[in-house]
C-alpha atoms as a PDB file:
ATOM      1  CA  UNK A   1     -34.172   4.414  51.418  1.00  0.00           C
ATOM      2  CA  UNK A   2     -32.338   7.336  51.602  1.00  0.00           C
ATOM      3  CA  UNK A   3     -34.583  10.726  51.003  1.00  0.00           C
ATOM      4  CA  UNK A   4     -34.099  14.628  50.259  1.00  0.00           C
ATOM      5  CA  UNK A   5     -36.943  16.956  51.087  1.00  0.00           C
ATOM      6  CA  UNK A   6     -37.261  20.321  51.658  1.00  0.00           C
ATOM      7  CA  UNK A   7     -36.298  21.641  54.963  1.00  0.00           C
ATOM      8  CA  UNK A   8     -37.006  25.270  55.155  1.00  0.00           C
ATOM      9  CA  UNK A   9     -37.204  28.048  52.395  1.00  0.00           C
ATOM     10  CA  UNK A  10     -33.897  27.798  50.945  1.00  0.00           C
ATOM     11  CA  UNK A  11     -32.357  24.747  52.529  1.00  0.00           C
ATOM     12  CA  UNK A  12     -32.419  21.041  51.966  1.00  0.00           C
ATOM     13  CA  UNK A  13     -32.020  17.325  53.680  1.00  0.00           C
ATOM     14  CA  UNK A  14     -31.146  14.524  53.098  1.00  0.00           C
ATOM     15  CA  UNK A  15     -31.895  11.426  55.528  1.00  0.00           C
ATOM     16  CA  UNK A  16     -32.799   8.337  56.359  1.00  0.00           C
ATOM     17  CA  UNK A  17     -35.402   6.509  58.531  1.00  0.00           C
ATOM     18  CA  UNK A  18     -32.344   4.120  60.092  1.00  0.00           C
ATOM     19  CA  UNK A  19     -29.018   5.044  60.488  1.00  0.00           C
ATOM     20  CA  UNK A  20     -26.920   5.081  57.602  1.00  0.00           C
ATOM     21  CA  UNK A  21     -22.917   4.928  57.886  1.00  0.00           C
ATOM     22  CA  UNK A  22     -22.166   6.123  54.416  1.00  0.00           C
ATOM     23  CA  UNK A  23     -24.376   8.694  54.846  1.00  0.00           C
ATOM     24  CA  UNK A  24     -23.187  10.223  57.807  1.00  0.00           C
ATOM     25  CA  UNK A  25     -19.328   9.641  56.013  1.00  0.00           C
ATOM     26  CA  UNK A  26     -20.328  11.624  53.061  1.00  0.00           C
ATOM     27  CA  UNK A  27     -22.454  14.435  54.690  1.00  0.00           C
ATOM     28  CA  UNK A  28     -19.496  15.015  57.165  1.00  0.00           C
ATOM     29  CA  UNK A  29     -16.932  14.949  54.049  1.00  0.00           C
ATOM     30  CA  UNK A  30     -19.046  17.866  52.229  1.00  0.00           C
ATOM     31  CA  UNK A  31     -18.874  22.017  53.706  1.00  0.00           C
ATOM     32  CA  UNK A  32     -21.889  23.153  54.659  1.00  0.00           C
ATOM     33  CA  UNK A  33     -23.820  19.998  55.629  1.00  0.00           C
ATOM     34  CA  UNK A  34     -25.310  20.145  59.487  1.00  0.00           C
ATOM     35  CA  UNK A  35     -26.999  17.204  61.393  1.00  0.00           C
ATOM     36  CA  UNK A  36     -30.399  18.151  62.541  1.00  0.00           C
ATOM     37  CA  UNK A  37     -31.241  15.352  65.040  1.00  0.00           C
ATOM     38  CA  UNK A  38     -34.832  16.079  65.683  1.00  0.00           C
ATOM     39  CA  UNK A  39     -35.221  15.430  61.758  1.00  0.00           C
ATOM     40  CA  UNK A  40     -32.723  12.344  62.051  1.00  0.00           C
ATOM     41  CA  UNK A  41     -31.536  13.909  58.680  1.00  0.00           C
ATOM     42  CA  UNK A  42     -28.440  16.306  57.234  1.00  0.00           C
ATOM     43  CA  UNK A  43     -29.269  19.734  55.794  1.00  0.00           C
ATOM     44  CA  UNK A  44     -27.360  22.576  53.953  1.00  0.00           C
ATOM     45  CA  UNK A  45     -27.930  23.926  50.675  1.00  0.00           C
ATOM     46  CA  UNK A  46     -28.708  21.900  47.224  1.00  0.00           C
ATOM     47  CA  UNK A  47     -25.276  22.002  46.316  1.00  0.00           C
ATOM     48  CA  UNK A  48     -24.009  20.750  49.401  1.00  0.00           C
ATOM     49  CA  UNK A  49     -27.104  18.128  49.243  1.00  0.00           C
ATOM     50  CA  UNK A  50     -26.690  17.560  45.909  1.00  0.00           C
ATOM     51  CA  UNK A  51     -22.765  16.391  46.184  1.00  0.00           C
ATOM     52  CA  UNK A  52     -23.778  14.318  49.539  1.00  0.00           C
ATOM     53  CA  UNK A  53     -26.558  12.491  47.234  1.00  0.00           C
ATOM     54  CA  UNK A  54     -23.436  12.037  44.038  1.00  0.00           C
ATOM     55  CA  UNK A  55     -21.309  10.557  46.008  1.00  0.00           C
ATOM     56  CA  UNK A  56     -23.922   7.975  48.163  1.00  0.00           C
ATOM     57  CA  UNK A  57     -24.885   7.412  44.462  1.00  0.00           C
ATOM     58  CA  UNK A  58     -21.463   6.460  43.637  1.00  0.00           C
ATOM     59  CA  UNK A  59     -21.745   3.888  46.662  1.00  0.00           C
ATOM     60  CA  UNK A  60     -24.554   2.430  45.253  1.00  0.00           C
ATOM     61  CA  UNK A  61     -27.045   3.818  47.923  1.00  0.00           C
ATOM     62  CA  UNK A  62     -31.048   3.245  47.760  1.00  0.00           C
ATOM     63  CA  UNK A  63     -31.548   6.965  47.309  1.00  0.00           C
ATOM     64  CA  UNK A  64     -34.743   9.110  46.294  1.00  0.00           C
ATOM     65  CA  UNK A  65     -33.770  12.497  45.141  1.00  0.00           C
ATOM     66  CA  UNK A  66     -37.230  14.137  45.158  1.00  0.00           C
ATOM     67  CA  UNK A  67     -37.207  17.295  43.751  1.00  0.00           C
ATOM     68  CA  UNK A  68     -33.625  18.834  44.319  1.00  0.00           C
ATOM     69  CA  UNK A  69     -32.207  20.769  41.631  1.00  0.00           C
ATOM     70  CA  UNK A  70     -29.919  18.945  39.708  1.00  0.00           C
ATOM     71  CA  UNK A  71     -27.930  22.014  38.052  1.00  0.00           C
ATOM     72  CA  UNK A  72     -26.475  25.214  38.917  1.00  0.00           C
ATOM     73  CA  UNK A  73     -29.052  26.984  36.950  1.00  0.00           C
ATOM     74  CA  UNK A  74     -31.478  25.308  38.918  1.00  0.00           C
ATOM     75  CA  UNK A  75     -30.488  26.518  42.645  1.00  0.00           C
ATOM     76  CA  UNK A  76     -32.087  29.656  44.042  1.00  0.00           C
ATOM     77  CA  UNK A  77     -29.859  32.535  44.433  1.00  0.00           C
ATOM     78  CA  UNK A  78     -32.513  35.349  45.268  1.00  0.00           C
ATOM     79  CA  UNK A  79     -30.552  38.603  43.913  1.00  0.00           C
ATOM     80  CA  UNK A  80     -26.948  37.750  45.069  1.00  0.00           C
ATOM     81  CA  UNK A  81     -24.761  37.466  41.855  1.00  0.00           C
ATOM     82  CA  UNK A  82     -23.036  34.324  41.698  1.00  0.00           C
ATOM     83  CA  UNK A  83     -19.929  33.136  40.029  1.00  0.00           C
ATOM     84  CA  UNK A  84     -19.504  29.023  38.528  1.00  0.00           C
ATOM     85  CA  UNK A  85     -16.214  29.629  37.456  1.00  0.00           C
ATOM     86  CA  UNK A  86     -13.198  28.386  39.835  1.00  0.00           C
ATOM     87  CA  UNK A  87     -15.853  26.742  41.812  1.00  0.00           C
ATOM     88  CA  UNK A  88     -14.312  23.636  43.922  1.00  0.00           C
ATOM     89  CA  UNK A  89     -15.763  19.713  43.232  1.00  0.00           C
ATOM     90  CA  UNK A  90     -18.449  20.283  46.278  1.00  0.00           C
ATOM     91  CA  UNK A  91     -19.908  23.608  45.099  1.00  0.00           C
END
């Protein structure tokens, strides 16, 4: 099964205990998404996770989405304004 979890204060990841071909395709398709190998897992932040775990989703993945936001007025933005308009299909 395919997990996200928390990895740090702000960021997310999204792994798997066995390698996963899809995943890696999709994480390396999305901006923003790293591989951290010591966590066998991709990370960036929940909307980069978030459109990694849409499109494994769309694959028909075993996926657990544990507790990552699943809207834009869900993320954490500390005091940075942020914009939603204009924003591209992986934002």
């Amino acid at each position: 099964m395919i997990r996200v979890s928390r990895f740090g204060a702000h960021l997310w990841k999204i792994g798997a205990p066995y390698y996963s071909g899809a995943l890696r395709d999709c994480a390396k398709s999305v901006p923003g998404m790293r591989w951290e190998g010591a966590e066998n897992a991709w990370y960036g932040y929940a909307d980069a996770v978030d459109s990694v775990y849409r499109r494994l989703e769309a694959k028909g993945a075993n996926l657990n989405r544990g507790e990552l936001p699943t809207g834009p007025e869900k993320l954490e933005t500390g005091s940075l304004l942020v914009s939603y308009k204009d924003l591209r299909d992986y934002q």
